[in-house]
Protein backbone atom coordinates (compact mmCIF):
# COMPACT_ATOMS: atom_id res chain seq x y z
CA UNK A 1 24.96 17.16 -16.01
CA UNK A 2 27.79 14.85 -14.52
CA UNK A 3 30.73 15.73 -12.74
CA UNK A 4 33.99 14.52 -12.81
CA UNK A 5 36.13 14.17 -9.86
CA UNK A 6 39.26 12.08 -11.46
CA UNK A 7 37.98 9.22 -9.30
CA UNK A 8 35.79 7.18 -11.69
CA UNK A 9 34.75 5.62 -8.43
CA UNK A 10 32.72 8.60 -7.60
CA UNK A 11 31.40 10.37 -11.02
CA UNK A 12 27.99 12.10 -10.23
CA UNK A 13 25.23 13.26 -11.59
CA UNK A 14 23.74 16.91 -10.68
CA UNK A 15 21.02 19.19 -11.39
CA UNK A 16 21.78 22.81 -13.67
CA UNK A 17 20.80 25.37 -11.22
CA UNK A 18 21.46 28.48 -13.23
CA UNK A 19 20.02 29.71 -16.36
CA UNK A 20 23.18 30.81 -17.80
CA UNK A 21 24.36 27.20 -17.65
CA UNK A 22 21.40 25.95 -19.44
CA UNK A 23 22.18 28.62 -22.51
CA UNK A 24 25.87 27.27 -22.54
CA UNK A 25 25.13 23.55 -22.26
CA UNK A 26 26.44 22.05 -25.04
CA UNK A 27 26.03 17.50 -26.01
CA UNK A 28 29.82 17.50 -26.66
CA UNK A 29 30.77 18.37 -23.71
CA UNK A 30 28.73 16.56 -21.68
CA UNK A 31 29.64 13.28 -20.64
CA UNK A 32 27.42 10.86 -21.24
CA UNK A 33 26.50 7.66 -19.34
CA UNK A 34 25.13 4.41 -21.02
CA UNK A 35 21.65 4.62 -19.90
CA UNK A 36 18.91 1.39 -20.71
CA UNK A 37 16.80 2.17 -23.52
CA UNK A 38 13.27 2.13 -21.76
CA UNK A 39 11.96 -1.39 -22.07
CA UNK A 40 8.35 -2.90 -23.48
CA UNK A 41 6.04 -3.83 -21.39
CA UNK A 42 2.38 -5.25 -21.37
CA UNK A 43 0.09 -3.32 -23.57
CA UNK A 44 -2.57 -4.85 -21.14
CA UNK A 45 -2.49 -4.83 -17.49
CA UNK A 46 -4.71 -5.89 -14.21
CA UNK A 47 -6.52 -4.01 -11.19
CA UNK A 48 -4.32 -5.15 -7.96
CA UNK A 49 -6.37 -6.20 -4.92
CA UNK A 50 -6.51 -5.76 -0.79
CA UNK A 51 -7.12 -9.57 -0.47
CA UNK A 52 -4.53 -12.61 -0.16
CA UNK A 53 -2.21 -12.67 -2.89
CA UNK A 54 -1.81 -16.35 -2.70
CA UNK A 55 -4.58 -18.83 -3.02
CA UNK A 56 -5.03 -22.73 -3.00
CA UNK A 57 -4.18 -24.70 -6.29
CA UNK A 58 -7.85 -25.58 -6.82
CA UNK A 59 -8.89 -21.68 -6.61
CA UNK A 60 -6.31 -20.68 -8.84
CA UNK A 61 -7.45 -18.81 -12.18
CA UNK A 62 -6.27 -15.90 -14.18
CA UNK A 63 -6.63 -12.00 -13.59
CA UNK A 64 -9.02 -10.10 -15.81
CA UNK A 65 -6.86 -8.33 -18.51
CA UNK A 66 -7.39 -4.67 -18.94
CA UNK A 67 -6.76 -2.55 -21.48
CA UNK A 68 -3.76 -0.15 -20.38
CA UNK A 69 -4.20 2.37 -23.10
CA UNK A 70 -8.16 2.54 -21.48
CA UNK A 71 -7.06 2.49 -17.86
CA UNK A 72 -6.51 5.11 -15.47
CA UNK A 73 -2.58 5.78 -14.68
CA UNK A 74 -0.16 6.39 -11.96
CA UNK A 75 2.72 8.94 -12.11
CA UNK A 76 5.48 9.00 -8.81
CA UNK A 77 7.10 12.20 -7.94
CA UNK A 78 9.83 11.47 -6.47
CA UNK A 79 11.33 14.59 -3.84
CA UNK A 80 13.24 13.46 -0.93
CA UNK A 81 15.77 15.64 1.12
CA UNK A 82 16.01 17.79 -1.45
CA UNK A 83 17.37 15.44 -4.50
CA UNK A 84 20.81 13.77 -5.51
CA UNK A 85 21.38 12.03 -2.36
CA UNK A 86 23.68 9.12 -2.57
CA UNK A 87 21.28 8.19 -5.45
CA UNK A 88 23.74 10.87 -7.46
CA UNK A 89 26.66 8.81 -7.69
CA UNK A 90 27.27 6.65 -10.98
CA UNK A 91 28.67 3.67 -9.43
CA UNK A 92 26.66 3.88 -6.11
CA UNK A 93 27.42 4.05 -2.71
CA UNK A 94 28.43 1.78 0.41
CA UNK A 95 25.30 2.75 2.68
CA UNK A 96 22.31 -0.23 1.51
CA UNK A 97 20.04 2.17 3.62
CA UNK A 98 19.52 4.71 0.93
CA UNK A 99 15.99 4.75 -0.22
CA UNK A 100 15.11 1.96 -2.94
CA UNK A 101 12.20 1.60 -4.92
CA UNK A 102 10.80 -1.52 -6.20
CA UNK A 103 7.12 -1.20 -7.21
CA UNK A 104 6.98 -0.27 -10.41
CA UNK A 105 4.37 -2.96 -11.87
CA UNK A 106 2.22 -0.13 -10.11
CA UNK A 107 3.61 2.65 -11.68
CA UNK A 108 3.38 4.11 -15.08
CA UNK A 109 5.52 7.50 -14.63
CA UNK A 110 8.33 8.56 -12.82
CA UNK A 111 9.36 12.20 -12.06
CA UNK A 112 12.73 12.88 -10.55
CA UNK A 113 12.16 16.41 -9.04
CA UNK A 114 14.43 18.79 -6.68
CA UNK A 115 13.79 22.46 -6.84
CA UNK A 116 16.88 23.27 -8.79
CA UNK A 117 15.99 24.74 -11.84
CA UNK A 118 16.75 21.62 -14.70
CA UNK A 119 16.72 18.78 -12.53
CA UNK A 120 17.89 15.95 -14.52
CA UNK A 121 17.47 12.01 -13.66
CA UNK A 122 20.40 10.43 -12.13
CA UNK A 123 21.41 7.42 -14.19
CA UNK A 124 20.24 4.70 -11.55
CA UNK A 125 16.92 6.28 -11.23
CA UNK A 126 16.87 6.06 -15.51
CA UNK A 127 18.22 2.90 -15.60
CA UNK A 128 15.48 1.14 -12.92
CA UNK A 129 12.63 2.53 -14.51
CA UNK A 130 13.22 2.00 -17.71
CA UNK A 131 14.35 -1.64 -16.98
CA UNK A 132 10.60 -2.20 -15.53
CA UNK A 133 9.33 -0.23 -18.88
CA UNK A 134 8.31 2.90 -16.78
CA UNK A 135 8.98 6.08 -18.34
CA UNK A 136 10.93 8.50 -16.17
CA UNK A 137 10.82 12.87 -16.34
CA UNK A 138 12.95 15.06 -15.39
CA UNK A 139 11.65 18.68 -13.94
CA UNK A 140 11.67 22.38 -14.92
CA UNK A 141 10.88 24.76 -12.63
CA UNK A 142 10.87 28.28 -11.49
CA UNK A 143 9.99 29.78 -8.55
CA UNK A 144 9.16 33.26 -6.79
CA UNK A 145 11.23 36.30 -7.55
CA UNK A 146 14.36 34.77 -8.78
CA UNK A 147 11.95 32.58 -10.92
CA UNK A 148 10.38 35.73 -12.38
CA UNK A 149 13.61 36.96 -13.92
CA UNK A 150 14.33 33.42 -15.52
CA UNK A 151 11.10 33.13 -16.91
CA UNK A 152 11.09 37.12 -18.18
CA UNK A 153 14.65 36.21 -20.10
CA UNK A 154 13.51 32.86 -21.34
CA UNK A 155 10.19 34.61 -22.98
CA UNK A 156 11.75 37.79 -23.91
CA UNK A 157 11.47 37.06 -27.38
CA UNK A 158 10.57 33.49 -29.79
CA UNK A 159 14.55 33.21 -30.09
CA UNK A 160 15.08 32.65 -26.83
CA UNK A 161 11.86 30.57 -26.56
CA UNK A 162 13.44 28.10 -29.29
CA UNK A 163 16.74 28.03 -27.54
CA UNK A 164 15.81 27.24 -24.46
CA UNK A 165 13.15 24.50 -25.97
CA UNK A 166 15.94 22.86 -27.55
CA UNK A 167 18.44 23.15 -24.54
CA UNK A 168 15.70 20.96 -23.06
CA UNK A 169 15.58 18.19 -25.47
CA UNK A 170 18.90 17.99 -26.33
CA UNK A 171 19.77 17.48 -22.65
CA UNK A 172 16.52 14.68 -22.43
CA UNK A 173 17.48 13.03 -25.30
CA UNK A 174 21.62 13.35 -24.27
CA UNK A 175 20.83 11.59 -20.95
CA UNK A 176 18.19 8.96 -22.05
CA UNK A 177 15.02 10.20 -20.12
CA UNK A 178 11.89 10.83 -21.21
CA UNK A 179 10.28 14.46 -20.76
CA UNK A 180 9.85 17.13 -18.38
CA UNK A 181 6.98 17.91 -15.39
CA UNK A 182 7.03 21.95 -15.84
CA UNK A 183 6.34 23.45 -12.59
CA UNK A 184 5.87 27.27 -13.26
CA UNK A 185 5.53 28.87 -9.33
CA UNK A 186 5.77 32.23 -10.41
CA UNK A 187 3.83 34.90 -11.91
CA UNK A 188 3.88 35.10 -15.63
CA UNK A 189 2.50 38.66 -16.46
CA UNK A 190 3.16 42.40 -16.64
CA UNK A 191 6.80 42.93 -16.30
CA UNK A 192 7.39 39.07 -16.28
CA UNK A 193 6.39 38.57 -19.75
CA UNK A 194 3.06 37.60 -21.89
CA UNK A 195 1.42 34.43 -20.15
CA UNK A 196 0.52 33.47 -23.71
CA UNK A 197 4.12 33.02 -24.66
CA UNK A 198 4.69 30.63 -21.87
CA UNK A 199 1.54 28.66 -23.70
CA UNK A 200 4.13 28.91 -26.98
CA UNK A 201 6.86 27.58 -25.13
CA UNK A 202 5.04 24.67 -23.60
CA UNK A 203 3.29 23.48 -27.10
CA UNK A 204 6.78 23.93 -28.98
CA UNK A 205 8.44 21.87 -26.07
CA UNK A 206 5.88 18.89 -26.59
CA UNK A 207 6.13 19.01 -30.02
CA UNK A 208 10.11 18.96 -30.11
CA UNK A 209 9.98 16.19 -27.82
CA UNK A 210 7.43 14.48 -29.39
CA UNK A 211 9.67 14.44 -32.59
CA UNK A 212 12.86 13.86 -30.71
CA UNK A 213 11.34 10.95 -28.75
CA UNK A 214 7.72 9.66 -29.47
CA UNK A 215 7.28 7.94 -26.47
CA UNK A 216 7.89 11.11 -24.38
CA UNK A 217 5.67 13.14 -22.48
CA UNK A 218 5.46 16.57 -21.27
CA UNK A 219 3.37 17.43 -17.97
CA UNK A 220 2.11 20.77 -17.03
CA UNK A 221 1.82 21.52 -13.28
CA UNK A 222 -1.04 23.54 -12.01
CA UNK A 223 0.40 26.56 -10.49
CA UNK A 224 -0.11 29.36 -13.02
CA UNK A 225 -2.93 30.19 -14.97
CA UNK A 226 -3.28 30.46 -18.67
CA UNK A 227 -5.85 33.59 -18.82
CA UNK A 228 -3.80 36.57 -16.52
CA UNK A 229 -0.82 34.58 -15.62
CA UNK A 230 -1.10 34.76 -12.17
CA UNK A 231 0.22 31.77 -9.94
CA UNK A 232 -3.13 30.50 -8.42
CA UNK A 233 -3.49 26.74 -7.88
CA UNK A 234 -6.48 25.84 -9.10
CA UNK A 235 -6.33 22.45 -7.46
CA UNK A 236 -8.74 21.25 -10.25
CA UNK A 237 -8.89 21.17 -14.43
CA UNK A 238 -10.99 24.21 -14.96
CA UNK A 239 -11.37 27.19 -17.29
CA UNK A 240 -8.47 29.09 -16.04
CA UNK A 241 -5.32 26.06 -16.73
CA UNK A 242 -7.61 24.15 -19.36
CA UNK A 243 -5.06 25.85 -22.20
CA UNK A 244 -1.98 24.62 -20.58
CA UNK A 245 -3.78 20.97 -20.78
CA UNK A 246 -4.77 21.43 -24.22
CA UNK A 247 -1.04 22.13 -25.33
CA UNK A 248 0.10 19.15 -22.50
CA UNK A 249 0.60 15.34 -22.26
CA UNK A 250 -1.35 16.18 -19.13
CA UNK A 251 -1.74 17.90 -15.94
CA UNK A 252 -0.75 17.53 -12.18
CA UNK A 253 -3.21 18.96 -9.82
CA UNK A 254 -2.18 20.66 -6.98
CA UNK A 255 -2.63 19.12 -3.45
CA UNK A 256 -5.57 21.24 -1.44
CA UNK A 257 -8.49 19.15 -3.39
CA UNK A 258 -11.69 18.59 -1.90
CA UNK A 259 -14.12 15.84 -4.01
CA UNK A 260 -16.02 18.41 -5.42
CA UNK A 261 -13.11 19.53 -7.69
CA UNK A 262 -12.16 16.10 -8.75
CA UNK A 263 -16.03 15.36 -9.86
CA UNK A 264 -15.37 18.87 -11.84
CA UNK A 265 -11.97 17.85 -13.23
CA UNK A 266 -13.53 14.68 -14.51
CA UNK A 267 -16.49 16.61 -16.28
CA UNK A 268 -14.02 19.26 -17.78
CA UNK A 269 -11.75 16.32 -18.98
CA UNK A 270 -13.89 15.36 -21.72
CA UNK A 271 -12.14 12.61 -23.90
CA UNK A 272 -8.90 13.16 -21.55
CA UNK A 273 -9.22 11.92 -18.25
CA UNK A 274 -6.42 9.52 -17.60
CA UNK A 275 -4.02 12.60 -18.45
CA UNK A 276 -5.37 14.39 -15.50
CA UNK A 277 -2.97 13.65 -12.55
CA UNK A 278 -4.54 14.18 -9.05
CA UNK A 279 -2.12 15.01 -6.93
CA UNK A 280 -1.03 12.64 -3.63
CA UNK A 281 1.03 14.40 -1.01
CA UNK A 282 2.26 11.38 1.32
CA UNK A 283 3.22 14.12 3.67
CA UNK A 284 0.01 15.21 3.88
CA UNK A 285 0.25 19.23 4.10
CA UNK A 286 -2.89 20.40 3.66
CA UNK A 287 -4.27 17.46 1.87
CA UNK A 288 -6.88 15.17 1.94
CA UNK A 289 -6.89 12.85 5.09
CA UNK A 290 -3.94 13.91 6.01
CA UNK A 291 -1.60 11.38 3.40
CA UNK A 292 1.02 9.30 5.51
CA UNK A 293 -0.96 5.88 5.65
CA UNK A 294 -3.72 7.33 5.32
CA UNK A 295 -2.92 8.13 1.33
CA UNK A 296 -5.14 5.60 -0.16
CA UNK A 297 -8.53 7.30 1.46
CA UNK A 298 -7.06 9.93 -1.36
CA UNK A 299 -6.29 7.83 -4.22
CA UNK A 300 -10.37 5.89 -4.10
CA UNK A 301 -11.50 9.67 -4.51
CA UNK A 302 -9.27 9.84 -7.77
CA UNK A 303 -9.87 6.50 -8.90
CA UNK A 304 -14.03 6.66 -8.46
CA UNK A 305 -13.79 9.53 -10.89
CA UNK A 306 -11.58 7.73 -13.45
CA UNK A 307 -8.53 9.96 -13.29
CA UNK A 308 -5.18 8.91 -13.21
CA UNK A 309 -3.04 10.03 -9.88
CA UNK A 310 -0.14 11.82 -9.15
CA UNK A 311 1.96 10.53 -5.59
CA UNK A 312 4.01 13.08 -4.19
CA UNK A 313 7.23 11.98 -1.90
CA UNK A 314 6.04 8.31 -0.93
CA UNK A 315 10.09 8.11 0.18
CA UNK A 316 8.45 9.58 3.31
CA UNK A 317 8.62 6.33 4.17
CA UNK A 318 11.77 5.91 4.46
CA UNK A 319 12.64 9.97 5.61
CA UNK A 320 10.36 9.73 8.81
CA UNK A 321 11.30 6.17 9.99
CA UNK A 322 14.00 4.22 11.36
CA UNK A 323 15.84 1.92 8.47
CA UNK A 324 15.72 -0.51 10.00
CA UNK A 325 11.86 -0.68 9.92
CA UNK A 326 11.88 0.35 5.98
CA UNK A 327 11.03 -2.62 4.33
CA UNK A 328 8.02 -3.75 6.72
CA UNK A 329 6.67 -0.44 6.01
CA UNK A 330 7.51 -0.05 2.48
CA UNK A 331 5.48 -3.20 1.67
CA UNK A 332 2.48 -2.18 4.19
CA UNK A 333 1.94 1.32 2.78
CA UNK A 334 1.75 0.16 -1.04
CA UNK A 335 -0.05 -2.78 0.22
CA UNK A 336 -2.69 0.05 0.75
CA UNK A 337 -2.56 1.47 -2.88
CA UNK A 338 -2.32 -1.47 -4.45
CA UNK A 339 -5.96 -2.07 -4.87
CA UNK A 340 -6.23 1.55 -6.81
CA UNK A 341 -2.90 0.71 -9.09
CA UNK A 342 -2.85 -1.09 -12.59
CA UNK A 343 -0.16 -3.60 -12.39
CA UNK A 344 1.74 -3.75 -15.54
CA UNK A 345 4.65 -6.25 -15.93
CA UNK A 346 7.50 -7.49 -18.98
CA UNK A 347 6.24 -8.84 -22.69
CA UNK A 348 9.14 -10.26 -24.10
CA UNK A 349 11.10 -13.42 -23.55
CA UNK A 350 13.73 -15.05 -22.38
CA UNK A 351 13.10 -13.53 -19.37
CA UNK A 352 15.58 -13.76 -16.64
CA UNK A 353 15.47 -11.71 -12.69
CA UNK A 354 17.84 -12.36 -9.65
CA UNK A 355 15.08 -10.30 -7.79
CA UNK A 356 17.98 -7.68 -6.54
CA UNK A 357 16.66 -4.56 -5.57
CA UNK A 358 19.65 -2.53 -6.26
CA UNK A 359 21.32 -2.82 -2.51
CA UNK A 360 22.59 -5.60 -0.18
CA UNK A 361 24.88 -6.14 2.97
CA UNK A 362 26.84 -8.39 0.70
CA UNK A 363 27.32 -8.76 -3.52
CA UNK A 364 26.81 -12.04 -5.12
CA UNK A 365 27.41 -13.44 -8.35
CA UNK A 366 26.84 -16.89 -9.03
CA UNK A 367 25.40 -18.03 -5.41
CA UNK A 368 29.13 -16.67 -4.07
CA UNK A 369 30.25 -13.87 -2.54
CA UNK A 370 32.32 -11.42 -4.12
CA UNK A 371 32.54 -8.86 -1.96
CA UNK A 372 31.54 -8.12 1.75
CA UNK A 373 31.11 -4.86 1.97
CA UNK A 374 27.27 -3.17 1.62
CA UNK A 375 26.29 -1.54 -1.40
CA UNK A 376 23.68 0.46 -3.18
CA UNK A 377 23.46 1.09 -6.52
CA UNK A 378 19.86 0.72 -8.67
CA UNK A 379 21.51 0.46 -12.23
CA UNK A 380 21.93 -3.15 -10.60
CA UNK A 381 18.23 -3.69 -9.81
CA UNK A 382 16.70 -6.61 -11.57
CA UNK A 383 12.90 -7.31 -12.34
CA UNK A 384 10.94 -6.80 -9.21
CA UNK A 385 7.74 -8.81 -8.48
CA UNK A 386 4.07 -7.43 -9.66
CA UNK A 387 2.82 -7.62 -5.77
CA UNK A 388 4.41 -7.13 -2.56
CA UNK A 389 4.34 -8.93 0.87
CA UNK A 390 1.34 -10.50 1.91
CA UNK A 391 2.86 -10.89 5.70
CA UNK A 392 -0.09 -9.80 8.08
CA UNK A 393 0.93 -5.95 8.80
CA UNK A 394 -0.59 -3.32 10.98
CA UNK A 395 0.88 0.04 11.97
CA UNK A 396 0.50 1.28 15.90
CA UNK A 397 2.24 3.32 17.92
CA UNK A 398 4.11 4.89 15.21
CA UNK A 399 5.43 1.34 14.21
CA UNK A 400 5.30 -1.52 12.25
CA UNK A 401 3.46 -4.48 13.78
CA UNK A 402 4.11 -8.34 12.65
CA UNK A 403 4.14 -11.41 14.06
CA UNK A 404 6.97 -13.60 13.43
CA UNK A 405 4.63 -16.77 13.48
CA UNK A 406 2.88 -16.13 10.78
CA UNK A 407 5.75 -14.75 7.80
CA UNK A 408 4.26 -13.61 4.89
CA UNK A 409 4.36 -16.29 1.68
CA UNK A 410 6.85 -13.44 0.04
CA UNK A 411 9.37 -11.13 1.06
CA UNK A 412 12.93 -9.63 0.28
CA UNK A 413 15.74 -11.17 2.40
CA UNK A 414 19.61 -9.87 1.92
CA UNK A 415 20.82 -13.11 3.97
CA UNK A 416 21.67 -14.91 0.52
CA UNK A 417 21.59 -13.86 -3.25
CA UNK A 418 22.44 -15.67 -6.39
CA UNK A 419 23.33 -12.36 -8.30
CA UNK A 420 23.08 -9.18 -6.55
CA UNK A 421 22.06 -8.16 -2.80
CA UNK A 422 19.21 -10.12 -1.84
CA UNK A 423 16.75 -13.00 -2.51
CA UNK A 424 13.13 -13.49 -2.63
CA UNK A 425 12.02 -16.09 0.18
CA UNK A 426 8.92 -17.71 -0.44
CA UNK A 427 6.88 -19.30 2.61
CA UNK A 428 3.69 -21.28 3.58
CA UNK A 429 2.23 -18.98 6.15
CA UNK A 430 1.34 -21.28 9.37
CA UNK A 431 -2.22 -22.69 9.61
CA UNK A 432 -2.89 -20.62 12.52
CA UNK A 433 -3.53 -16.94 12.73
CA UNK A 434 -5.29 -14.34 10.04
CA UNK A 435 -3.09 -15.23 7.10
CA UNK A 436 -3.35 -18.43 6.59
CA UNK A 437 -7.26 -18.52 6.42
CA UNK A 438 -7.42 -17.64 2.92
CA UNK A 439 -4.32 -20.11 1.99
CA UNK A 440 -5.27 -23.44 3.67
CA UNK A 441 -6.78 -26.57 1.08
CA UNK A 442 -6.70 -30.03 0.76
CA UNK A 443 -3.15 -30.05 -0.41
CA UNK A 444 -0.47 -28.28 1.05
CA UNK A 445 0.75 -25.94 -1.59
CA UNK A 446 0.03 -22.52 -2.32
CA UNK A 447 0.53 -20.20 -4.74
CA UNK A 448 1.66 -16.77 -5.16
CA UNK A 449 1.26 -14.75 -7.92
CA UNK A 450 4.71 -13.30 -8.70
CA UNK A 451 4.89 -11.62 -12.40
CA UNK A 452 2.84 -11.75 -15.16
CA UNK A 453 4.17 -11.36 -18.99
CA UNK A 454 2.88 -11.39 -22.41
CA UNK A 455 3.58 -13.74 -25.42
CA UNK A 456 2.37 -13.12 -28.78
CA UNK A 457 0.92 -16.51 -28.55
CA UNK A 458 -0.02 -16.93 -25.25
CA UNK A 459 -2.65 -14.57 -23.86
CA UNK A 460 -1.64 -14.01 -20.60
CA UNK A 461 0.51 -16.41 -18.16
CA UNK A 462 1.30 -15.45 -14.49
CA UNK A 463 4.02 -17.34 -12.69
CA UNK A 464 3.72 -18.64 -9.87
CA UNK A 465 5.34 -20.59 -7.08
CA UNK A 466 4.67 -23.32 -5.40
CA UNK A 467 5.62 -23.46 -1.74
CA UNK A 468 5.46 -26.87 0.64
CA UNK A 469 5.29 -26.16 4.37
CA UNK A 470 8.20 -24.08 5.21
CA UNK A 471 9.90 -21.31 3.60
CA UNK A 472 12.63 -21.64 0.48
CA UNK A 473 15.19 -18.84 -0.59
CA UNK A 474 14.53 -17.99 -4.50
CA UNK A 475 17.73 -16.43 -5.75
CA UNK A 476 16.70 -16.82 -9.73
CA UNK A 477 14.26 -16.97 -11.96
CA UNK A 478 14.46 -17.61 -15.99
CA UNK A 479 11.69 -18.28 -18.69
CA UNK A 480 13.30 -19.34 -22.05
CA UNK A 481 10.03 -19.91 -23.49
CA UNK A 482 6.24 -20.27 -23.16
CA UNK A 483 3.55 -22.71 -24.98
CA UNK A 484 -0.01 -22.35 -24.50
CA UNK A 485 -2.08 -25.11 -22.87
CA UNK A 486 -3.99 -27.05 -25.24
């Protein structure tokens, strides 16, 4: 739902936290924000890698094309601090610190998620993901006792199921997102209800939303289970949450995994596997390795079984770390995952990207300034790059280590724009030093492999850049049309 204040300046968007406000919501009056339709994007994609994301003009060559609809996928869960931060208000805030996210070639899926019971997408978060052609959930959930008597009213008879089935779509399909993640954390059974009707409500809820919306998806979290109802993670696809799968776009696995249960997950998957979800905790609470950036020890077990992944609250990031150190880390911890993701990028042309992120210390339009004063706002994020920096990175000591000799060949900087809050700089790394060993030829040009798209007539075409020695500021980039080589 929104919120109106009078001040246009600071409409929001908020969760519905009570059940009686569900039964009452009605479209009419609910205001409604223009959200982006979600965009197309490659029907074909390519594994990313751990080494140099530049090479020499001789080496250069194209990535092996995958098929996406045959490859394993990646879902982000996004929970930070609790949900609608400043990432709640329409038009944005003045603080560029707030959390931004600009991988998506990575990702497939996003889920917005808060513990309030109907937790639905704020329009930046919609409007991002859908710009990058990544579909975005919103979350239903109930928990403990108070969760009990929600779920015993909701299931008390097929009425109510229906109502509350259609209170969900209409409020999906009002606000432009995509589906729900169900999260069910309480008991379902004796007093509560008939587990078997929460089965019902599930299968009805993908089927309305498959008719409402045939690109959306519902996802069933593995908390209770469908033979006695009972809330017992299972932290696997097994006999006793295989029904809520069958009646599913797919399942999110609980956290407490050992490799054993992801070998059995794979074998009980049968034709499904990419819509099992393992699930990634970055905060590592009892979890495998302990997440943090450690997280992609977890994500090879998924991947050597074939089934997709699930990352929990990767915006620790940015919660247990200084701001200022954000960005260094940002691009070192999904430097780490990006050899397990499946980079996806845009398929139809012109294409056009300022490379904004969605925040800056300053707003541009046309190379000028046009106002001084930071800003965040991700309904203003352009097309982010398919990879991230290739700047040699460590972490020690609880900190980010670089060396300032050796840059990487791309990274964000907010000292300049052309439209937005920041450009992309592009760099020769130095011929000294671990990064340029990989980078150094005959000639002195690299290049770096920025975006790929699609063209019906051209197979595949990555762009690249080419960089002499030094470092330029790239504050635009726009492809009117392609031709294939002949």
């Amino acid at each position: 739902m929104t919120e109106d204040t009078g001040d246009h300046s600071v409409y929001q968007c908020l969760p519905i936290s009570k059940l009686e406000d569900v039964w009452v919501w009605e479209n009419e009056h609910a205001r409604k924000w223009p959200s982006m339709p979600l965009q197309p994007s490659t029907d074909h994609c390519y594994q990313g890698t751990a080494t140099s994301c530049h090479v020499s003009c001789e080496k250069w060559k194209l990535s092996p094309r995958l098929d996406r609809n045959t490859s394993p996928k990646t879902l982000l869960c996004h929970d930070m601090k609790g949900g609608y931060i400043g990432d709640r208000f329409v038009n944005g805030t003045k603080n560029c610190d707030e959390y931004r996210f600009y991988h998506w070639a990575g990702i497939d899926i996003f889920v917005y998620f808060s513990h309030h019971l109907v937790t639905i997408p704020p329009l930046m978060w919609i409007n991002a993901a859908h710009l990058h052609g990544v579909k975005i959930l919103g979350t239903f959930i109930t928990e403990w006792e108070s969760g009990q008597e929600i779920c015993k009213e909701i299931l008390k008879n097929h009425d109510n199921i229906e109502k509350f089935v259609k209170k969900l779509v209409d409020i999906a399909d009002h606000y432009g997102f995509d589906g729900w993640l169900l999260n069910i954390e309480n008991k379902v059974c004796e007093e509560v209800g008939n587990v078997q009707d929460l089965v019902l409500f599930v299968d009805l809820l993908k089927n309305e939303m498959h008719r409402a919306n045939p690109d959306s998806l519902i996802i069933w979290y593995d908390s209770v289970t469908s033979t006695n109802g009972q809330l017992k993670w299972q932290n696997e696809l097994n006999s006793n949450n295989s029904t809520f799968f069958d009646h599913s776009d797919g399942i999110f696995l609980n956290y407490s995994w050992k490799e054993e249960n992801i070998k059995t997950s794979q074998l009980n998957s049968q034709d499904r596997p990419h819509d099992v979800y393992v699930g990634i905790d970055v905060f590592g609470r009892n979890f495998y390795e302990g997440g943090g950036f450690n997280t992609h020890k977890a994500l090879e077990v998924a991947r050597k079984y074939g089934l997709s992944i699930a990352i929990f609250a990767p915006g620790w990031v940015h919660e247990n770390h200084c701001p200022k150190d954000f960005t260094l880390l940002e691009y070192y911890f999904w430097n780490t995952l990006r050899p397990h993701l499946f980079l996806h990028g845009p398929n139809k042309l012109p294409f056009q990207t300022s490379f904004c992120q969605g925040a800056g210390l300053k707003k541009y339009h046309l190379g000028k300034v046009i106002s001084s004063i930071p800003w965040f706002n991700l309904t203003l994020q352009q097309y982010q790059p398919s990879t991230g920096s290739c700047r040699h990175l460590h972490f020690e000591a609880n900190c980010v280590k670089t060396s300032l000799l050796e840059p990487g060949c791309m990274e964000t900087s907010m000292s300049d724009a052309f439209n937005g809050g920041n450009s992309l700089m592009l760099s020769k790394p130095h011929s000294s030093g671990t990064a340029s060993k990989n980078v150094m030829s005959s000639k002195n040009y690299v290049i770096h492999r920025d975006y790929f798209v699609s063209h019906p007539n051209v197979t595949i075409v990555e762009i690249g850049a080419l960089v002499h020695l030094g470092s330029v500021l790239l504050g635009f980039l726009g492809i009117q049309e392609l031709k294939p080589r002949n």
